[in-house]
C-alpha atoms as a PDB file:
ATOM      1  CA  UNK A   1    -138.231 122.297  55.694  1.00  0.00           C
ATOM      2  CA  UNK A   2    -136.952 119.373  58.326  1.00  0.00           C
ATOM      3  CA  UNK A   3    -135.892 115.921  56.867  1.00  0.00           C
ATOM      4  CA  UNK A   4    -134.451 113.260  58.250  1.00  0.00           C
ATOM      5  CA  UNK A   5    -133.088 110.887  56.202  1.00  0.00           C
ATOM      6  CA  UNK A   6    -131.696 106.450  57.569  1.00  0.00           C
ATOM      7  CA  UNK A   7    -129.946 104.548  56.327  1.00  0.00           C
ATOM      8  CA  UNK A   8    -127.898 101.650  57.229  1.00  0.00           C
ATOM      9  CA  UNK A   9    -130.529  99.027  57.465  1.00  0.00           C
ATOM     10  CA  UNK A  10    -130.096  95.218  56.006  1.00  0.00           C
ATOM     11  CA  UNK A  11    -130.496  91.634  56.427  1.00  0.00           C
ATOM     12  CA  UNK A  12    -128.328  90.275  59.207  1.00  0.00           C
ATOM     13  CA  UNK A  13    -128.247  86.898  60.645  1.00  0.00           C
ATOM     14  CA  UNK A  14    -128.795  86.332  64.310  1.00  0.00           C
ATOM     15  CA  UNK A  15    -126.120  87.514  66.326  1.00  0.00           C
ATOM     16  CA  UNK A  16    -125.247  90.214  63.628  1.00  0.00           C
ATOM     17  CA  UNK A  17    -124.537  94.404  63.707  1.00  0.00           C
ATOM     18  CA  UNK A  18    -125.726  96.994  62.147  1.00  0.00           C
ATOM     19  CA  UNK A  19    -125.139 100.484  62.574  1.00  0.00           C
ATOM     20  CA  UNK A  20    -127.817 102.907  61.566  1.00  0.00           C
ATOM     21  CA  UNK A  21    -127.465 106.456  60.479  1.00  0.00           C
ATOM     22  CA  UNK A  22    -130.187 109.148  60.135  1.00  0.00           C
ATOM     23  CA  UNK A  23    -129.322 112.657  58.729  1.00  0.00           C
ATOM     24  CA  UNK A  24    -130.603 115.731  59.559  1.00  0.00           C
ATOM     25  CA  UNK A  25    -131.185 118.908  57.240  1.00  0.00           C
ATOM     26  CA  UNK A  26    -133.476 122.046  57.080  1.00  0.00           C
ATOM     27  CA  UNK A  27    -133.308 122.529  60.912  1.00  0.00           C
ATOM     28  CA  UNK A  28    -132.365 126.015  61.913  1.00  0.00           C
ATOM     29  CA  UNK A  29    -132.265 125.112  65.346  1.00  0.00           C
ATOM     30  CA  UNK A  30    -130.440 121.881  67.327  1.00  0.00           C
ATOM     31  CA  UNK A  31    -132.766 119.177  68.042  1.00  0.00           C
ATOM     32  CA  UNK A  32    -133.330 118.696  71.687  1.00  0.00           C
ATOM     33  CA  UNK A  33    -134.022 115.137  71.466  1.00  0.00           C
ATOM     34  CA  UNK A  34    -133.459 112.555  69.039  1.00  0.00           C
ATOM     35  CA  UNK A  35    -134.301 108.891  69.271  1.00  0.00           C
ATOM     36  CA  UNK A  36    -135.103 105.880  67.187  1.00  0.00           C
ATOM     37  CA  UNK A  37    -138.336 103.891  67.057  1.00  0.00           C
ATOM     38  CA  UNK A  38    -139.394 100.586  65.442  1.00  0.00           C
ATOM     39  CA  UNK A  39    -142.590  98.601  64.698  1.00  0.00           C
ATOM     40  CA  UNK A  40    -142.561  95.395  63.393  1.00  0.00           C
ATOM     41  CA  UNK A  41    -145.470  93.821  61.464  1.00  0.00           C
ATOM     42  CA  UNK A  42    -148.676  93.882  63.247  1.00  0.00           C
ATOM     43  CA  UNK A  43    -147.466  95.629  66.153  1.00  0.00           C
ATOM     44  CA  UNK A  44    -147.100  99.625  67.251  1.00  0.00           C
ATOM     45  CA  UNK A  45    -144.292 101.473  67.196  1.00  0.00           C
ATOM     46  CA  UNK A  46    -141.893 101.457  69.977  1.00  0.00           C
ATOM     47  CA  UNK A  47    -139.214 103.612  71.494  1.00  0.00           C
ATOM     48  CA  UNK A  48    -136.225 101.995  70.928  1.00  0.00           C
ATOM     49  CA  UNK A  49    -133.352 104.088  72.112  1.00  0.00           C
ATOM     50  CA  UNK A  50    -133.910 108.091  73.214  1.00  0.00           C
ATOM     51  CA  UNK A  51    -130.866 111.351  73.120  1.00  0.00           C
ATOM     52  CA  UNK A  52    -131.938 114.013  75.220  1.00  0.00           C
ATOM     53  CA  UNK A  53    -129.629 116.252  76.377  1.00  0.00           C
ATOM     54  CA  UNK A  54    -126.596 114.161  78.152  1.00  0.00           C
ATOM     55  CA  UNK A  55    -129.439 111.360  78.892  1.00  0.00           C
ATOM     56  CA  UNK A  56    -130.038 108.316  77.114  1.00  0.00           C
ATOM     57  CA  UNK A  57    -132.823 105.835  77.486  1.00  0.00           C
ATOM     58  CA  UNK A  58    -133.580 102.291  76.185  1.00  0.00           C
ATOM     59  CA  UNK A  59    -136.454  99.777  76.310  1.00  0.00           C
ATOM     60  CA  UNK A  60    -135.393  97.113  77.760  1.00  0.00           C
ATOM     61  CA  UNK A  61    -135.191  94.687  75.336  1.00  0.00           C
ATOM     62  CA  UNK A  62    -131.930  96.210  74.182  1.00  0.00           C
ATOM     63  CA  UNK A  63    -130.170  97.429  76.651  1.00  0.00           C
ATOM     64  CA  UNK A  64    -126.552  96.036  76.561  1.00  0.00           C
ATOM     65  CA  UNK A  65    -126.892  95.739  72.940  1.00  0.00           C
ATOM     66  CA  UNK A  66    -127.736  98.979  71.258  1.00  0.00           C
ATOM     67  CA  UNK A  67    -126.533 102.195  71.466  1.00  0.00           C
ATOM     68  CA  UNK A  68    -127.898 105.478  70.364  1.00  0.00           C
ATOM     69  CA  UNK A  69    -124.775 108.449  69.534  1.00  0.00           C
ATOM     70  CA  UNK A  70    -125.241 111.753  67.975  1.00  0.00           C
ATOM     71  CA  UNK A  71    -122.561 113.321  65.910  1.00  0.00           C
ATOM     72  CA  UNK A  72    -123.504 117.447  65.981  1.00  0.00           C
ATOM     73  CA  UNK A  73    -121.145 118.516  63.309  1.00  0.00           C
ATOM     74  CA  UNK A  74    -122.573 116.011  61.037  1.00  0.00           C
ATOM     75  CA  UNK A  75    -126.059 116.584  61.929  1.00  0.00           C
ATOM     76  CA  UNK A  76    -126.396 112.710  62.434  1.00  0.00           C
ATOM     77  CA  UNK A  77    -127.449 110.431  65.050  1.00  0.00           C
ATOM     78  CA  UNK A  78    -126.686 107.105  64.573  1.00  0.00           C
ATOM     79  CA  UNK A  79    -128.031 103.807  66.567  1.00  0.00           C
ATOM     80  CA  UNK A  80    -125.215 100.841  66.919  1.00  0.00           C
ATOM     81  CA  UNK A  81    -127.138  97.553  66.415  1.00  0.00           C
ATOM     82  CA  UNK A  82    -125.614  94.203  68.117  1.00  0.00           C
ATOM     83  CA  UNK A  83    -126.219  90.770  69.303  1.00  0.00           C
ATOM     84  CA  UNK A  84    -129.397  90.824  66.924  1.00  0.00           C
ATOM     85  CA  UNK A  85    -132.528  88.672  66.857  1.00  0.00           C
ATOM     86  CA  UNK A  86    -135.295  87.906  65.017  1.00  0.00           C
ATOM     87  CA  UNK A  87    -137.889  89.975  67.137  1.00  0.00           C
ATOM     88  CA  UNK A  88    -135.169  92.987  66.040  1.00  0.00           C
ATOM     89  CA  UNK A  89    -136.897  92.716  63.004  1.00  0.00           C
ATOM     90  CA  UNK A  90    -138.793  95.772  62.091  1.00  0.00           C
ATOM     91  CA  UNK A  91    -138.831  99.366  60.405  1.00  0.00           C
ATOM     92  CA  UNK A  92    -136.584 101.675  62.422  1.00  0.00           C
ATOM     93  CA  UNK A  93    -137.748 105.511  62.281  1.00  0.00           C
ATOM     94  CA  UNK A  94    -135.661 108.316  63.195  1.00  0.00           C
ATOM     95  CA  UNK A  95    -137.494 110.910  65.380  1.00  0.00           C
ATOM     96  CA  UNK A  96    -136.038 114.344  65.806  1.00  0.00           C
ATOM     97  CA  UNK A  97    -137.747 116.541  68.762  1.00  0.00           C
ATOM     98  CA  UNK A  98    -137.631 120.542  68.419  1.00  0.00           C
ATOM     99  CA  UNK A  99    -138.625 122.661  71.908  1.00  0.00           C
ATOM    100  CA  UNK A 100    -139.546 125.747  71.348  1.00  0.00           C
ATOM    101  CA  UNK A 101    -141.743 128.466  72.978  1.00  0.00           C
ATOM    102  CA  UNK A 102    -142.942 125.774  75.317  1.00  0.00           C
ATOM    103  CA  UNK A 103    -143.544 123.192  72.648  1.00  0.00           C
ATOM    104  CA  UNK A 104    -142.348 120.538  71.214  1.00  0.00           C
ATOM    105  CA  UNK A 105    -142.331 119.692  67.497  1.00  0.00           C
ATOM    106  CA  UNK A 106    -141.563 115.948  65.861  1.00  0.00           C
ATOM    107  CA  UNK A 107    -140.305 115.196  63.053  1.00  0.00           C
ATOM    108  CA  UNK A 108    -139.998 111.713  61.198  1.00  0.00           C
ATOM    109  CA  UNK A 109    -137.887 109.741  58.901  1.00  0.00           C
ATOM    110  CA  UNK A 110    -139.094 107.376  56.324  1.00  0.00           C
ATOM    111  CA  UNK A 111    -137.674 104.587  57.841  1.00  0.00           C
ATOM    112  CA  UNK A 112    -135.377 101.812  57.129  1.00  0.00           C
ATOM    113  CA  UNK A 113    -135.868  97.662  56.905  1.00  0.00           C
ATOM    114  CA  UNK A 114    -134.282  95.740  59.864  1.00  0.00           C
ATOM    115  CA  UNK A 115    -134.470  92.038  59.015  1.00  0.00           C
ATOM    116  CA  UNK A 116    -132.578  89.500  61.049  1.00  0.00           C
ATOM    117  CA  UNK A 117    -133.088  85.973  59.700  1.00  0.00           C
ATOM    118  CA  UNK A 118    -130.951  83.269  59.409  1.00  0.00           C
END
């Protein structure tokens, strides 16, 4: 059975970092895709950073300031936080994607607090 397992988030003030880690284990295939989502209270979730392949995406809103890595070998893919702001704040989900026979399976973390308050 897939799990995926963050950690790493925290209260930060404005401006802060954070680096958040999400662990992979039960797979017996590589994920084609992972990528980390948020949603923030009252609002739906949101792609936040995508690793497909040698491509990465970003929404907007933090490009220049996040970056999404994967580490293979550790099974891990990890999303560097910086220049933080409030509207940051939110529940970050790690989202594995699995193609296989010409579909695609999702998995989900439990997710991990994001607060950035001063």
């Amino acid at each position: 059975q897939v799990s995926l397992e963050e950690s790493g988030g925290d209260l930060v003030q404005p401006g802060g970092s954070l680096r958040l880690s999400c662990v992979s284990s039960g797979s017996r295939h590589r994920f084609n895709a992972m990528a980390w989502y948020r949603q923030a209270p009252g609002k739906e979730r949101e792609l936040v950073a995508l690793s497909d392949g040698s491509r990465t995406d970003y929404v907007d809103s933090v490009k220049g300031r996040f970056t999404i890595s994967r580490d293979n070998v550790k099974n891990t893919v990890y999303l560097q936080m910086n220049s933080l702001k409030p509207e940051d704040t939110a529940v970050y989900y790690c989202n594995a994607r699995l193609r296989l026979g010409g579909r695609e399976e999702n998995y989900w973390g439990q997710g991990t607090q994001v607060t950035v308050s001063s």
